[in-house]
PDB file of N, CA and C in Angstrom:
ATOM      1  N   UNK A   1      -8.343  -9.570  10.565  1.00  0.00           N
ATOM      2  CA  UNK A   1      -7.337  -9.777   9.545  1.00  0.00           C
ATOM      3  C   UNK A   1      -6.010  -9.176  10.000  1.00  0.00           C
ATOM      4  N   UNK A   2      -5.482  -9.935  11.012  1.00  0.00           N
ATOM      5  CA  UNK A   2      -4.090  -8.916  11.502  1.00  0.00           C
ATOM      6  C   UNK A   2      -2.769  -9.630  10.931  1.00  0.00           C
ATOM      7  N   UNK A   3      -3.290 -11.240  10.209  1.00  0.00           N
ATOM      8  CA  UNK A   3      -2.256 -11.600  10.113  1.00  0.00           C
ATOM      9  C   UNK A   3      -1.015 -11.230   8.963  1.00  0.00           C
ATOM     10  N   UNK A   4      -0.010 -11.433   9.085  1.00  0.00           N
ATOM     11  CA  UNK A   4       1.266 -10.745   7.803  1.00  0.00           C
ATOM     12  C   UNK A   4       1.055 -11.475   6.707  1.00  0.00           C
ATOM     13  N   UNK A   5       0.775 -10.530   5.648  1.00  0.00           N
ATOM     14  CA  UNK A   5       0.854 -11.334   4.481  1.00  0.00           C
ATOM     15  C   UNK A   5       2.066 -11.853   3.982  1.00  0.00           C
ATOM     16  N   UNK A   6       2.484 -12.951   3.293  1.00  0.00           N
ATOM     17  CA  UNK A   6       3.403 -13.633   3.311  1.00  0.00           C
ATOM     18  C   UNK A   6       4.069 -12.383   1.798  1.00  0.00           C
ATOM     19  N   UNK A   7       5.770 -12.797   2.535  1.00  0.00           N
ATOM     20  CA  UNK A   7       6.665 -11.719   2.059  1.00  0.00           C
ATOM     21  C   UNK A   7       7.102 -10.742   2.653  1.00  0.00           C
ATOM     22  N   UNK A   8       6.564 -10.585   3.623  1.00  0.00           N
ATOM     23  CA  UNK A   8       7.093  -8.964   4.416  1.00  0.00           C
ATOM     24  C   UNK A   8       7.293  -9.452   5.626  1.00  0.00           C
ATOM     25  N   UNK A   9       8.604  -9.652   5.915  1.00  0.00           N
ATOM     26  CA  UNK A   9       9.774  -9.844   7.221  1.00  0.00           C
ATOM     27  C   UNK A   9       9.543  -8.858   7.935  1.00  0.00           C
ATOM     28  N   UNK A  10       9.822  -9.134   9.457  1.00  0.00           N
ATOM     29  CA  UNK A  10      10.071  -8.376  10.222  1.00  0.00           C
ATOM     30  C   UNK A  10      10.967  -7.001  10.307  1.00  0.00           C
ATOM     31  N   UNK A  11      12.169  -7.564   9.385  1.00  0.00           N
ATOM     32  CA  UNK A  11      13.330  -6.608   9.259  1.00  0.00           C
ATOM     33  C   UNK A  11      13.635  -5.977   8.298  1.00  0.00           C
ATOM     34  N   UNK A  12      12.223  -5.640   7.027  1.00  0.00           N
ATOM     35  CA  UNK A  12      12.012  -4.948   6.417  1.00  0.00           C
ATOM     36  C   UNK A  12      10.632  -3.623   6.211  1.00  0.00           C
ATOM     37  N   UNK A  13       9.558  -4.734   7.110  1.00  0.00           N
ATOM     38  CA  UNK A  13       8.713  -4.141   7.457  1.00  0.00           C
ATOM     39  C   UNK A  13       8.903  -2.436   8.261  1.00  0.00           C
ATOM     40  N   UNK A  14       9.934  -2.325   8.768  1.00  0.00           N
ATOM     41  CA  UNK A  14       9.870  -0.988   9.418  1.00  0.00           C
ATOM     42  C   UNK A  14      10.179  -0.153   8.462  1.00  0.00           C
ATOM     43  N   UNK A  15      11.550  -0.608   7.836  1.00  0.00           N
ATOM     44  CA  UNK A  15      12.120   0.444   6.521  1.00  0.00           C
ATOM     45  C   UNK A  15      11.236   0.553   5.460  1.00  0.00           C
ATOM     46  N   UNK A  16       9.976  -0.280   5.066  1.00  0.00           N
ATOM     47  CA  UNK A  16       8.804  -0.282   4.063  1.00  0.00           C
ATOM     48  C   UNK A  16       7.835   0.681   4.868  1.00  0.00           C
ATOM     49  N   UNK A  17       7.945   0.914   5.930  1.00  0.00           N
ATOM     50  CA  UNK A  17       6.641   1.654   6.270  1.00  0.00           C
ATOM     51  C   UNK A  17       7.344   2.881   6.324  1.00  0.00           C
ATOM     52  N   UNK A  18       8.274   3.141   6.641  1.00  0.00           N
ATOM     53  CA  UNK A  18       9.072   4.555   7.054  1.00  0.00           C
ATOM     54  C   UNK A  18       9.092   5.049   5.110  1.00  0.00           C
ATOM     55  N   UNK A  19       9.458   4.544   4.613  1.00  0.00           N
ATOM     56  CA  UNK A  19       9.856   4.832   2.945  1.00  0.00           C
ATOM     57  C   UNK A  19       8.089   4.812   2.507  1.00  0.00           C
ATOM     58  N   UNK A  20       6.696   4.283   3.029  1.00  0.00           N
ATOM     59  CA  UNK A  20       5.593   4.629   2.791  1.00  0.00           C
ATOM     60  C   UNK A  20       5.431   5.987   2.948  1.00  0.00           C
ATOM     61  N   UNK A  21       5.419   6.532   4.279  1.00  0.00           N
ATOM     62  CA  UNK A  21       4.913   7.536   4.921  1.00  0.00           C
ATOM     63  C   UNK A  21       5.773   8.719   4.397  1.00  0.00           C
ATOM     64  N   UNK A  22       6.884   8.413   4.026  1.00  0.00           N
ATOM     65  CA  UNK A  22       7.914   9.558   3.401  1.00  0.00           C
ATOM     66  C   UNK A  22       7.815  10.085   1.400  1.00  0.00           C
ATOM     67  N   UNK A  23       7.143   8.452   0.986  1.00  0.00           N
ATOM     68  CA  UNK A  23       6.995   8.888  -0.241  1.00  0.00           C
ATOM     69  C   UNK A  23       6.272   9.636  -0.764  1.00  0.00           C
ATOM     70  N   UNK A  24       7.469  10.672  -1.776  1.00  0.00           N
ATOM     71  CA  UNK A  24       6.323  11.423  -2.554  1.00  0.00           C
ATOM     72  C   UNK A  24       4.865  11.641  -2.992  1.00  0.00           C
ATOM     73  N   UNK A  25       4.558  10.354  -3.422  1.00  0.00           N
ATOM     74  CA  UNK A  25       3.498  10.341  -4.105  1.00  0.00           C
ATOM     75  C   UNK A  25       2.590   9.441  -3.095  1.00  0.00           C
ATOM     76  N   UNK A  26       3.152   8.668  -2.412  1.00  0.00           N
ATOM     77  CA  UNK A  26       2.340   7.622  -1.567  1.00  0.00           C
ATOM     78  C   UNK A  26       1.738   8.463  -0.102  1.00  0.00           C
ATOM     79  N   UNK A  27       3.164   9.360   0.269  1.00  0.00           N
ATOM     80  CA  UNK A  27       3.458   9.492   1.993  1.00  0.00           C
ATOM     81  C   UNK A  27       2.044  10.083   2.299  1.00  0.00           C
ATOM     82  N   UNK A  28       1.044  11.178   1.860  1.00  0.00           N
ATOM     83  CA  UNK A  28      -0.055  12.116   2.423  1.00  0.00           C
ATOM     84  C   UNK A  28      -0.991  10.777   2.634  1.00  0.00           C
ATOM     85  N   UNK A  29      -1.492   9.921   1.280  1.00  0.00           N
ATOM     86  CA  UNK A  29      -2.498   9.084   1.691  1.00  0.00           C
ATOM     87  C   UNK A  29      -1.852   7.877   2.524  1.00  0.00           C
ATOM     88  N   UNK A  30      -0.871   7.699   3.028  1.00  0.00           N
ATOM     89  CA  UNK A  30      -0.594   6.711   3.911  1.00  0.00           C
ATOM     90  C   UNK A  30      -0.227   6.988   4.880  1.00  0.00           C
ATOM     91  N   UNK A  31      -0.148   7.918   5.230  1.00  0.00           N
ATOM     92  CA  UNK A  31      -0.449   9.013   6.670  1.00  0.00           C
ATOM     93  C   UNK A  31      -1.626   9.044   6.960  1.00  0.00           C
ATOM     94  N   UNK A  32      -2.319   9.557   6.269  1.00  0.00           N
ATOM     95  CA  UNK A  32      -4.307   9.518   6.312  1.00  0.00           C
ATOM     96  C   UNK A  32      -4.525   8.342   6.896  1.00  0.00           C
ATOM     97  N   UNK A  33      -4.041   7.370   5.796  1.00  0.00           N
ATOM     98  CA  UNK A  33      -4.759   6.452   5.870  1.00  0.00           C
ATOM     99  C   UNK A  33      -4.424   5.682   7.555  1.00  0.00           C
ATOM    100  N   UNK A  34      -3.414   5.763   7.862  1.00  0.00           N
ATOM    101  CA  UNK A  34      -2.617   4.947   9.640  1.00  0.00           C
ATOM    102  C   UNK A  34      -3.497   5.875  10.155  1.00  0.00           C
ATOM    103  N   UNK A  35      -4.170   7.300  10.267  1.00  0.00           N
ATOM    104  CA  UNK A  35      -4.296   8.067  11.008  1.00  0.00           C
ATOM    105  C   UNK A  35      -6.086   8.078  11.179  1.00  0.00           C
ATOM    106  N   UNK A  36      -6.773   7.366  10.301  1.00  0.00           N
ATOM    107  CA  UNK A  36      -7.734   7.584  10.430  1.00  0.00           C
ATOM    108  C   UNK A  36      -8.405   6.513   9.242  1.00  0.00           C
ATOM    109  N   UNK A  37     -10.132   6.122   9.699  1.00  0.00           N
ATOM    110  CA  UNK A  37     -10.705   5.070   8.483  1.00  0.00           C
ATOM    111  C   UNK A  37     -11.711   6.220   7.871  1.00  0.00           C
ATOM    112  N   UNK A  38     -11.998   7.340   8.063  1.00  0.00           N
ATOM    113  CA  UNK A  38     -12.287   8.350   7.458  1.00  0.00           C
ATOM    114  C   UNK A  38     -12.014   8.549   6.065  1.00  0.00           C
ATOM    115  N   UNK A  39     -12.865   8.336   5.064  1.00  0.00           N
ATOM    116  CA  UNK A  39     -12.324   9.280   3.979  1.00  0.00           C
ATOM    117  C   UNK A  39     -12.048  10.888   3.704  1.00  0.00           C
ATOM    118  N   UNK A  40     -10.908  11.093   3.438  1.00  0.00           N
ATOM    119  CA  UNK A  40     -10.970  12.612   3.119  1.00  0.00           C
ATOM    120  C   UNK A  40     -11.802  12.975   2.294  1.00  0.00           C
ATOM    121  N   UNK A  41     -12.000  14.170   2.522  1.00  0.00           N
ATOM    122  CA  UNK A  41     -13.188  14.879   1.290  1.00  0.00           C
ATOM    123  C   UNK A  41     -12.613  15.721   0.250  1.00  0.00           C
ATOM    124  N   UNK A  42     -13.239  15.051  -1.112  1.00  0.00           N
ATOM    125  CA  UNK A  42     -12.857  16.167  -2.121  1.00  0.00           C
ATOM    126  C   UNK A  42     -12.187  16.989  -2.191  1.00  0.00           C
ATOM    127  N   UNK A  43     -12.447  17.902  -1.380  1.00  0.00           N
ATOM    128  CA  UNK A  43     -12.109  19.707  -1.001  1.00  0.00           C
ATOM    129  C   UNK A  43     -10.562  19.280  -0.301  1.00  0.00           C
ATOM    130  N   UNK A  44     -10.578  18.300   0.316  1.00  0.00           N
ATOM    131  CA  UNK A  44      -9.238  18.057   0.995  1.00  0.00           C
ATOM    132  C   UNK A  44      -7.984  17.630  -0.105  1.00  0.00           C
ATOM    133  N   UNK A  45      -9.012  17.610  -0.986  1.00  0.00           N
ATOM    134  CA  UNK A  45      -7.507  16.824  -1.710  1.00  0.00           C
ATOM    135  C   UNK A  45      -7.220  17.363  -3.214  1.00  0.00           C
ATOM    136  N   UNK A  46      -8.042  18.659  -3.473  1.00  0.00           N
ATOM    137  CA  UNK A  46      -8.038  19.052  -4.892  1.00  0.00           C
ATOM    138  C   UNK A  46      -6.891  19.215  -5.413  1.00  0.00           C
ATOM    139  N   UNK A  47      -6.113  19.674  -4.634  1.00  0.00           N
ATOM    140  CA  UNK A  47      -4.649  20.312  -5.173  1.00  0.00           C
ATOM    141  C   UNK A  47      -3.563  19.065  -5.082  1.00  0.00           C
ATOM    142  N   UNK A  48      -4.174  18.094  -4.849  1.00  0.00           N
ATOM    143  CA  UNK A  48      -2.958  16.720  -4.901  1.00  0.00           C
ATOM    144  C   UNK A  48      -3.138  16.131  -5.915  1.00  0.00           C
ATOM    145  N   UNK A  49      -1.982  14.913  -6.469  1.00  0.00           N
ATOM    146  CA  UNK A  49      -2.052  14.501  -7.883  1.00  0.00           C
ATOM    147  C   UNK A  49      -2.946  13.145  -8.273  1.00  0.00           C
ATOM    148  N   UNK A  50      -3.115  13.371  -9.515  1.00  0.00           N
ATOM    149  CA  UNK A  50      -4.252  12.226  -9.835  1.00  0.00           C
ATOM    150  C   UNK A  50      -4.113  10.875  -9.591  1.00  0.00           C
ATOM    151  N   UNK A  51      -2.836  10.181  -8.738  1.00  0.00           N
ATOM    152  CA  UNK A  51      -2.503   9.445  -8.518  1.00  0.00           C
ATOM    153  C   UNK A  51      -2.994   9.182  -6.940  1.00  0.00           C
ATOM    154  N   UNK A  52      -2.927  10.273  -5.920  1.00  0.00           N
ATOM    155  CA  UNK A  52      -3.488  10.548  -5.069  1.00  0.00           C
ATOM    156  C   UNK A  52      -4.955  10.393  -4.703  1.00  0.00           C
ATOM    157  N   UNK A  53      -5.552  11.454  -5.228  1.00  0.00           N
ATOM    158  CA  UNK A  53      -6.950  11.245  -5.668  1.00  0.00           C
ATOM    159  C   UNK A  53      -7.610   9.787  -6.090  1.00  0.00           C
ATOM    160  N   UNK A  54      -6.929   9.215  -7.009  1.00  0.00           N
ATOM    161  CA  UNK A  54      -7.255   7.944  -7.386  1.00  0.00           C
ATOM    162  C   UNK A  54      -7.564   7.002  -6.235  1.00  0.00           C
ATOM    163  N   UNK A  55      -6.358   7.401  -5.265  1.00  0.00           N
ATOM    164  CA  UNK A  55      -6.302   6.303  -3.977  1.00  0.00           C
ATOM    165  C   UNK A  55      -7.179   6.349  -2.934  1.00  0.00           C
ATOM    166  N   UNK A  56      -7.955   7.783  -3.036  1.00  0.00           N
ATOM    167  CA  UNK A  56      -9.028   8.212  -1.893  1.00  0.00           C
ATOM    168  C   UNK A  56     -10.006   7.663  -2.557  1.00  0.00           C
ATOM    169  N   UNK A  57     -10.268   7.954  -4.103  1.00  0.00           N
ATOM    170  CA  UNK A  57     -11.617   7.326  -4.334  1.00  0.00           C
ATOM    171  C   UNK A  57     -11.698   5.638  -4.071  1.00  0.00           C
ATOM    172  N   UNK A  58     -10.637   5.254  -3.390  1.00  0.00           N
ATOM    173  CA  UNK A  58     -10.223   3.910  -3.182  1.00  0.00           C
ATOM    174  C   UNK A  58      -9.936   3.418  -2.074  1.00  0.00           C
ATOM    175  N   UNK A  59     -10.696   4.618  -1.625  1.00  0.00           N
ATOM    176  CA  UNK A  59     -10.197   4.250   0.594  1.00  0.00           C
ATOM    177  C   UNK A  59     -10.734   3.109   1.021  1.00  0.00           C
ATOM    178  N   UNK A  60     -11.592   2.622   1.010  1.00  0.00           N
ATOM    179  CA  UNK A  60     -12.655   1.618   1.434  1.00  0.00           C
ATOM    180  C   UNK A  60     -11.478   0.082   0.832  1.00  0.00           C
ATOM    181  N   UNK A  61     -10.648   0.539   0.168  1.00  0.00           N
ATOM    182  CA  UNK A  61      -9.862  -0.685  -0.090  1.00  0.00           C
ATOM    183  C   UNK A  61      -8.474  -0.724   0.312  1.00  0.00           C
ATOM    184  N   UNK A  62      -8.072   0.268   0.843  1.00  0.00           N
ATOM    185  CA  UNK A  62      -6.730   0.589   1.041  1.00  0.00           C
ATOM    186  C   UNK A  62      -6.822  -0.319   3.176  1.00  0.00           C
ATOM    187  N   UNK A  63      -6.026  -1.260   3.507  1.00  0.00           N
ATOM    188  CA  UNK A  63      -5.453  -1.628   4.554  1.00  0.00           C
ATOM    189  C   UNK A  63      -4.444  -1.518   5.056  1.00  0.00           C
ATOM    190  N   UNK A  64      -5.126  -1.699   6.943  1.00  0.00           N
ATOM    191  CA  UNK A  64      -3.284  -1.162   7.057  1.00  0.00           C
ATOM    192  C   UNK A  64      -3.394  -2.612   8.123  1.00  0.00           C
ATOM    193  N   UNK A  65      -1.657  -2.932   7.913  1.00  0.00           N
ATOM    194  CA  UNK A  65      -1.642  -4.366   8.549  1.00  0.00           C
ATOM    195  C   UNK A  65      -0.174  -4.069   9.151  1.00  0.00           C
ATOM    196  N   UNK A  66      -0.184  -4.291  10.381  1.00  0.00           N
ATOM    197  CA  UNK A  66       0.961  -4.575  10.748  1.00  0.00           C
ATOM    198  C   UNK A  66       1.709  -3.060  10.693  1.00  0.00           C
ATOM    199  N   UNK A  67       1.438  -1.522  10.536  1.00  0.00           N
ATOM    200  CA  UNK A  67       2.253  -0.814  10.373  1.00  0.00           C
ATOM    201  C   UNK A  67       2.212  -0.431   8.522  1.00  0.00           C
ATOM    202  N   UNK A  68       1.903  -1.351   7.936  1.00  0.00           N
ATOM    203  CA  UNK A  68       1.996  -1.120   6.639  1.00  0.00           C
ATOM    204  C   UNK A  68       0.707  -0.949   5.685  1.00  0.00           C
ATOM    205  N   UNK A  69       0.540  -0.422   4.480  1.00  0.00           N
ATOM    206  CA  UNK A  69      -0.883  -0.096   3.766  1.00  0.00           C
ATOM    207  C   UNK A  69      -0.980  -0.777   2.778  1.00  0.00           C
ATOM    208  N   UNK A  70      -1.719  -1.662   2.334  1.00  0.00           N
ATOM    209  CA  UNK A  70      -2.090  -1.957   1.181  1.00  0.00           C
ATOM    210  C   UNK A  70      -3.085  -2.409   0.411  1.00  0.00           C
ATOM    211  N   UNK A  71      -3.411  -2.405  -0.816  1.00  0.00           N
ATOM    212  CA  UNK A  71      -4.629  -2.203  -1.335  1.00  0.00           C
ATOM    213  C   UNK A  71      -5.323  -3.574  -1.390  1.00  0.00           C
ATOM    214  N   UNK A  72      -6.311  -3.471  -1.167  1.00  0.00           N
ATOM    215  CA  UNK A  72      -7.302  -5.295  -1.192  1.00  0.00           C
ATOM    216  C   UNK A  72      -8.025  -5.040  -2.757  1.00  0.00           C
ATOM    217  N   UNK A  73      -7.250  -6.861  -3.008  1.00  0.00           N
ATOM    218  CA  UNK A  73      -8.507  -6.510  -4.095  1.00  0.00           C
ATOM    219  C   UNK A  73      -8.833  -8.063  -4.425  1.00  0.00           C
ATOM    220  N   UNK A  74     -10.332  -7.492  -4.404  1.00  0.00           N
ATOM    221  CA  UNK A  74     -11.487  -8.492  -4.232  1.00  0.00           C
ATOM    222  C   UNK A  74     -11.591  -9.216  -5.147  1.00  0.00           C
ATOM    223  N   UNK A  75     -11.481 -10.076  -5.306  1.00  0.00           N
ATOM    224  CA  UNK A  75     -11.771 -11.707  -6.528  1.00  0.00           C
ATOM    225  C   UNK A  75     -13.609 -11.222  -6.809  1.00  0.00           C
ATOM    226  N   UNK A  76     -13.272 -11.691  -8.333  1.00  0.00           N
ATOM    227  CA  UNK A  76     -14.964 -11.753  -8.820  1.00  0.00           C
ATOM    228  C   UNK A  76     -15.996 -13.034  -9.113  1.00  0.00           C
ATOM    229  N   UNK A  77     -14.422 -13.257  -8.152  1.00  0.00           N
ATOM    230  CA  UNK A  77     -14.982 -15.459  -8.218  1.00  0.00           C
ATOM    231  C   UNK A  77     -14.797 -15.453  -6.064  1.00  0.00           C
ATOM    232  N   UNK A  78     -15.990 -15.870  -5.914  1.00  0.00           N
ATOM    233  CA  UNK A  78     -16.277 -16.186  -4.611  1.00  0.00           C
ATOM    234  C   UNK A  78     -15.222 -17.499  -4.157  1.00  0.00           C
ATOM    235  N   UNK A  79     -14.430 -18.336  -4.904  1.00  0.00           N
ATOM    236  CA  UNK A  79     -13.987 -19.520  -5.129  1.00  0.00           C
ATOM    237  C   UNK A  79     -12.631 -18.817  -4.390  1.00  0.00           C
ATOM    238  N   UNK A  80     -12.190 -17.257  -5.522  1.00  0.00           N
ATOM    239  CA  UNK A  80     -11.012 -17.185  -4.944  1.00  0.00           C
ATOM    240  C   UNK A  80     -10.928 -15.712  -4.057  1.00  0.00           C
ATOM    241  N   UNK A  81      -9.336 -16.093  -3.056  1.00  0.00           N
ATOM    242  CA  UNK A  81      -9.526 -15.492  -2.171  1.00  0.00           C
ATOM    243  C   UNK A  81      -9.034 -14.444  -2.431  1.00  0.00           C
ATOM    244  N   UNK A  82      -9.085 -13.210  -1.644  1.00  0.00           N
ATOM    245  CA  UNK A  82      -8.939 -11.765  -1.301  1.00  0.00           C
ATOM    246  C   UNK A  82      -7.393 -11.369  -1.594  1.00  0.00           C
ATOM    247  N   UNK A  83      -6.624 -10.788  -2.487  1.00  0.00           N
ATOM    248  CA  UNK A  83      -5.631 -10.769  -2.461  1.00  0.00           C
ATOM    249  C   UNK A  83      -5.004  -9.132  -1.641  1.00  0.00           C
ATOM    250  N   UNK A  84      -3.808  -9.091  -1.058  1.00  0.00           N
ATOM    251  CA  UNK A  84      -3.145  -7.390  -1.025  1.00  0.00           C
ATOM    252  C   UNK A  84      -2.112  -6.975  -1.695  1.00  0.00           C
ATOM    253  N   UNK A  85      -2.132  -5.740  -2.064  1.00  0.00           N
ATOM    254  CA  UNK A  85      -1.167  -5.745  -2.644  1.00  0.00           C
ATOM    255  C   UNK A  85      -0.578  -4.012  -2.038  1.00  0.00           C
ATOM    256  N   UNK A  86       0.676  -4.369  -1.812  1.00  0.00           N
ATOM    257  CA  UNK A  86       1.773  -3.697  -0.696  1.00  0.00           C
ATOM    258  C   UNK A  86       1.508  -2.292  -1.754  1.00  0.00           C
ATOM    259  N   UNK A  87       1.324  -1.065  -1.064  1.00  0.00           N
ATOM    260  CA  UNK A  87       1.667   0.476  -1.917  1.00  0.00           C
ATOM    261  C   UNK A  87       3.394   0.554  -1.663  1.00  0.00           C
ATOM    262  N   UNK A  88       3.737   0.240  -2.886  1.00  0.00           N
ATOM    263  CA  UNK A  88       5.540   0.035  -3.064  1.00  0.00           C
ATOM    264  C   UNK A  88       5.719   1.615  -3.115  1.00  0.00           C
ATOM    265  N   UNK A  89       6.563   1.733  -2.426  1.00  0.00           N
ATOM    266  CA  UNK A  89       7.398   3.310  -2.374  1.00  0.00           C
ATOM    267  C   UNK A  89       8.206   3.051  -3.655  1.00  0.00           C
ATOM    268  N   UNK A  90       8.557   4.526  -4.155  1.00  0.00           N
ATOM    269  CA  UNK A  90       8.982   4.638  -5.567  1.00  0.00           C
ATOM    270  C   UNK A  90      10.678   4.014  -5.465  1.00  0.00           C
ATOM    271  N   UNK A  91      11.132   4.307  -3.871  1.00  0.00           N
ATOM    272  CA  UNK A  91      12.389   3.793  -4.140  1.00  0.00           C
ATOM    273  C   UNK A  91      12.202   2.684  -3.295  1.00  0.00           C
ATOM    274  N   UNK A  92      11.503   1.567  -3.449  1.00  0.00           N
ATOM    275  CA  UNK A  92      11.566   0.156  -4.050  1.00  0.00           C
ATOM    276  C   UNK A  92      11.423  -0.113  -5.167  1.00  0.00           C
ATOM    277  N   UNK A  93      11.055   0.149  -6.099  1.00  0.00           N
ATOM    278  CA  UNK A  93      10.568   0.099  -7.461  1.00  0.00           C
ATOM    279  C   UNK A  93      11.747  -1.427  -7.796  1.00  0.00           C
ATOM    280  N   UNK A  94      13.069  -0.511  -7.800  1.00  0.00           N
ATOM    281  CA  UNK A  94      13.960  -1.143  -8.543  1.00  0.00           C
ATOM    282  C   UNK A  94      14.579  -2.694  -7.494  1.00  0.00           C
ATOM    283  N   UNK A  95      14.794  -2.544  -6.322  1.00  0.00           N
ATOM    284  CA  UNK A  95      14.828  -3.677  -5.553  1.00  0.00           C
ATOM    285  C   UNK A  95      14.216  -4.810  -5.403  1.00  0.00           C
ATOM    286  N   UNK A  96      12.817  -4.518  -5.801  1.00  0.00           N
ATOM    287  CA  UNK A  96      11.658  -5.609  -6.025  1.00  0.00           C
ATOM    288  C   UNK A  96      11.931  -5.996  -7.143  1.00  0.00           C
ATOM    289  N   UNK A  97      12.221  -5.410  -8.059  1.00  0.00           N
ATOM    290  CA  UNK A  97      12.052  -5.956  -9.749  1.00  0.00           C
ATOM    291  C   UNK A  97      13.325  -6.979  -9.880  1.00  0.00           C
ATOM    292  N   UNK A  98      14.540  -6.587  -9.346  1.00  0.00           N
ATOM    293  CA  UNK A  98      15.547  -7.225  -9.312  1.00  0.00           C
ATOM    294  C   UNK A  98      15.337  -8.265  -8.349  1.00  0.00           C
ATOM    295  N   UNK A  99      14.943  -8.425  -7.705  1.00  0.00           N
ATOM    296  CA  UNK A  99      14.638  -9.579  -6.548  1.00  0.00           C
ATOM    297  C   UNK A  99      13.466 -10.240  -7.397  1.00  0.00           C
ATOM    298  N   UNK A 100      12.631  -9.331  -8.524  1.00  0.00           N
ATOM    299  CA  UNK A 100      11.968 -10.403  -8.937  1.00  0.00           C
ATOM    300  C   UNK A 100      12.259 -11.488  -9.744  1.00  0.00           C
ATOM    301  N   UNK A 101      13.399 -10.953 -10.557  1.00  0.00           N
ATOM    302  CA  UNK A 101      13.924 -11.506 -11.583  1.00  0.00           C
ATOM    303  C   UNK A 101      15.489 -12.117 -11.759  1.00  0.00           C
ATOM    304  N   UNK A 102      16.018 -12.295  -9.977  1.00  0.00           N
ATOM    305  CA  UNK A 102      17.042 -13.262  -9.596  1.00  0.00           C
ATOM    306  C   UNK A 102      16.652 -14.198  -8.552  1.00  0.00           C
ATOM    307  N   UNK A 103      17.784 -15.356  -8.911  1.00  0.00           N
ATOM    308  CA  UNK A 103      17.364 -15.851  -7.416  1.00  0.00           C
ATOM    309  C   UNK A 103      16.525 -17.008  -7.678  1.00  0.00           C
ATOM    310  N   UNK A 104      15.460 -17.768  -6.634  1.00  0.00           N
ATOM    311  CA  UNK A 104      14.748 -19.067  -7.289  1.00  0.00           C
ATOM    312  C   UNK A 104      13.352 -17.773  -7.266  1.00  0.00           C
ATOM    313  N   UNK A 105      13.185 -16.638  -6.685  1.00  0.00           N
ATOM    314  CA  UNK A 105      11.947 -16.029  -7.041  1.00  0.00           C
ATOM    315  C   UNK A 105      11.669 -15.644  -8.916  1.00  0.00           C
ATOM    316  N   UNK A 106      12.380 -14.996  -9.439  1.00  0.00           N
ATOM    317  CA  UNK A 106      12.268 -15.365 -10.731  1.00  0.00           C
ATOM    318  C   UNK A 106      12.972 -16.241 -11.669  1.00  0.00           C
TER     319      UNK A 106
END
């Protein structure tokens, strides 16, 4: 599965992974996660936030493609396919939403 999921350019892809690995809340498990298919253990992660935690009990779904991480999630219909979905750094939040909602995308 190496191929790019559609939406993520070449010439954003670097500044999305650099703004991964740096974010607050994202950067520890998306460091882990490029660095290893290991789950951390419990004990490794008590003192991080429940948002964090959430994402380890969720390792087995978290991908990394291309430089970048994002979460798979599995259809409960065999019919349909496997979707990802990008771990947005907090400062995209607002760039995506506005790109969602100008333009012919929204």
């Amino acid at each position: 599965m190496d191929s790019e999921p559609e939406g993520v350019h070449l010439l954003v892809r670097e500044n999305l992974a650099d703004d991964q690995r740096t974010d607050a809340e994202l950067g520890r498990v998306v460091q882990l996660r490029l660095e290893t298919d290991e789950q951390p253990t419990n004990e490794s992660i008590q003192t991080d936030s429940e948002l964090k935690k959430k994402m380890v009990v969720k390792w087995d779904n978290l991908e990394v493609r291309n430089g970048l991480v994002y979460r798979r999630l599995n259809s409960p219909k065999p019919s349909t396919p496997t979707m990802l979905q990008l771990l947005l750094p907090g400062c995209r939040v607002s760039e995506v939403l506005r790109l969602c909602h100008t333009g012919t995308v929204g």
